[in-house]
C-alpha atoms as a PDB file:
ATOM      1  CA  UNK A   1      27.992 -16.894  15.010  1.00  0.00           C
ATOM      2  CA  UNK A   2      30.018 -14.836  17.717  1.00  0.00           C
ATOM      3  CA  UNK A   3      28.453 -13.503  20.717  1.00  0.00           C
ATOM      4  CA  UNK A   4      28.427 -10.143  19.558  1.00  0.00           C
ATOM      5  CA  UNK A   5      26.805 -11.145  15.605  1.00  0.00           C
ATOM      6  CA  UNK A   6      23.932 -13.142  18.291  1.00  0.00           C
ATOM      7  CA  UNK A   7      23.649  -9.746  20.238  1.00  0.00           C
ATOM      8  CA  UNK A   8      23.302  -8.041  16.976  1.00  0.00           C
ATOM      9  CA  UNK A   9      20.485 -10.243  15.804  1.00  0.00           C
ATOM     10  CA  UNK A  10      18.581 -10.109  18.397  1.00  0.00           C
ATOM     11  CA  UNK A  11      18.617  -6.249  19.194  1.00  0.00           C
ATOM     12  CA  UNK A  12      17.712  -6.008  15.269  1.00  0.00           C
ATOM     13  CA  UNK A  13      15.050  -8.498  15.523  1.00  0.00           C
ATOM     14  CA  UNK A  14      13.934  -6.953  18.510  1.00  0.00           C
ATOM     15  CA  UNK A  15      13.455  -3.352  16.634  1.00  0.00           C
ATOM     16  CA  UNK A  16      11.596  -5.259  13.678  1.00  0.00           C
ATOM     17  CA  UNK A  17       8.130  -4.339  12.778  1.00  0.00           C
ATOM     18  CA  UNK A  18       5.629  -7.318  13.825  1.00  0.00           C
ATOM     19  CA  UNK A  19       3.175  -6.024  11.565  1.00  0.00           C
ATOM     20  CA  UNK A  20       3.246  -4.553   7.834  1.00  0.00           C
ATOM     21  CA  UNK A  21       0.021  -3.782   5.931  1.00  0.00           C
ATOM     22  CA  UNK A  22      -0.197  -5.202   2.686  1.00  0.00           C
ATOM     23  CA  UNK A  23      -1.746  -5.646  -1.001  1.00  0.00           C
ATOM     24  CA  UNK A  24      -1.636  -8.858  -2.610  1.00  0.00           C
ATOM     25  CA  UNK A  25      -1.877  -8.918  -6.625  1.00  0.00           C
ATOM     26  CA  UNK A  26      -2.407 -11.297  -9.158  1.00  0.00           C
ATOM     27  CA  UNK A  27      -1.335 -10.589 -12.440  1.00  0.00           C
ATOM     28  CA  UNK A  28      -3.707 -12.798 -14.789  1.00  0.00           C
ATOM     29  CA  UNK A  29      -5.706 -12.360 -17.606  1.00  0.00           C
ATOM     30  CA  UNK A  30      -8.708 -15.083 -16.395  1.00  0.00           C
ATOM     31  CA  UNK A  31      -8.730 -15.569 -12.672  1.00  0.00           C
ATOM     32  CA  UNK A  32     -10.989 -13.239 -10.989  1.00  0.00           C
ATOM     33  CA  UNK A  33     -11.235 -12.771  -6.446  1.00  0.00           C
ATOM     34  CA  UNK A  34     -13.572 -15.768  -6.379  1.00  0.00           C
ATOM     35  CA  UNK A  35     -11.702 -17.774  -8.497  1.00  0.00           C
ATOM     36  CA  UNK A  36      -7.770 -17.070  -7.296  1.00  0.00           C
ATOM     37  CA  UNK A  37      -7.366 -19.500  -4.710  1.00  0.00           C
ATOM     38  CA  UNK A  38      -3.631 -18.377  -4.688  1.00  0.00           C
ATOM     39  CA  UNK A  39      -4.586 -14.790  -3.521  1.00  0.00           C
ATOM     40  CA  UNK A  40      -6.642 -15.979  -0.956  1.00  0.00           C
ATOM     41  CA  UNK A  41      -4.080 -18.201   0.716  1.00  0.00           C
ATOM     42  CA  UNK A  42      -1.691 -15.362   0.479  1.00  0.00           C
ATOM     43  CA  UNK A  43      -4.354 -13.185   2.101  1.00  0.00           C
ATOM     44  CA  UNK A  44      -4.693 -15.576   4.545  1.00  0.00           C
ATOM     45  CA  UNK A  45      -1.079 -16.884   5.119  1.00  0.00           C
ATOM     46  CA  UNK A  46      -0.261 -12.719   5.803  1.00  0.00           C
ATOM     47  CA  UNK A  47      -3.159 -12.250   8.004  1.00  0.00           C
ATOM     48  CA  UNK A  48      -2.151 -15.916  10.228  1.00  0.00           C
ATOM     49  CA  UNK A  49       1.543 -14.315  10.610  1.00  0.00           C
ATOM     50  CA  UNK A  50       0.297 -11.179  12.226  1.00  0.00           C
ATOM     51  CA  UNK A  51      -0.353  -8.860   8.783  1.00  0.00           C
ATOM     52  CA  UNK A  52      -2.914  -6.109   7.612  1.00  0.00           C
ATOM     53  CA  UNK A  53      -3.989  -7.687   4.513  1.00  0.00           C
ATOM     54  CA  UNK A  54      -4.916  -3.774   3.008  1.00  0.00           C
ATOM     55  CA  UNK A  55      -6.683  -5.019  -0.248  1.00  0.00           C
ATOM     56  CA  UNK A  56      -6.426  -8.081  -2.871  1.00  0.00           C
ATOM     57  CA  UNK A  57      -6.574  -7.297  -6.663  1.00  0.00           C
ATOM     58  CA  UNK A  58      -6.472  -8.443  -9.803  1.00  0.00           C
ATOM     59  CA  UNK A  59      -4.395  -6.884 -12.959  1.00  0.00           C
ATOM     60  CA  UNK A  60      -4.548  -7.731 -16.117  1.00  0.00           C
ATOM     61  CA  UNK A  61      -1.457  -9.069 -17.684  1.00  0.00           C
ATOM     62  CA  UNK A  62      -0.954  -5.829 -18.946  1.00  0.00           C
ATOM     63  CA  UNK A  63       2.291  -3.738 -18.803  1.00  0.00           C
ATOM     64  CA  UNK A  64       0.302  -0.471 -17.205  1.00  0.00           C
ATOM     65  CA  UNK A  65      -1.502  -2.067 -15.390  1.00  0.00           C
ATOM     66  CA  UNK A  66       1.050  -4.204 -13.375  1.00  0.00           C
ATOM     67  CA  UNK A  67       2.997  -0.777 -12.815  1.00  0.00           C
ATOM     68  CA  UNK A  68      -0.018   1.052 -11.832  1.00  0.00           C
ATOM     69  CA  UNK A  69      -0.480  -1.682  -9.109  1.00  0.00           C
END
């Protein structure tokens, strides 16, 4: 990387948001909050890296309902 590519990383770096707010969905037919251990370490992954975890949901694996997520 040239001096110039480095300077241009870490300017952009620099400007980056530290923190985004977020919602973290499951598509699934049978898991419910309690039961989707893969939502919660998402939750909690996001939240140890500095995030707003917003809201966790579940959608059915149904075509409206993933797009109205």
């Amino acid at each position: 990387m040239s001096e110039r590519e480095d300077k241009g990383l870490h300017t952009h770096r620099a400007a980056a948001v530290v923190c985004v707010p977020v919602h973290v969905v499951t598509v699934s037919d049978t898991r419910t909050l309690e039961t989707d251990t893969g939502c919660a370490l998402a939750a909690e992954l996001l939240e140890a890296a500095g995030h707003r975890v917003v809201s966790r949901e579940i959608v059915r694996d149904e075509m409206a309902e993933i797009g109205a997520a």
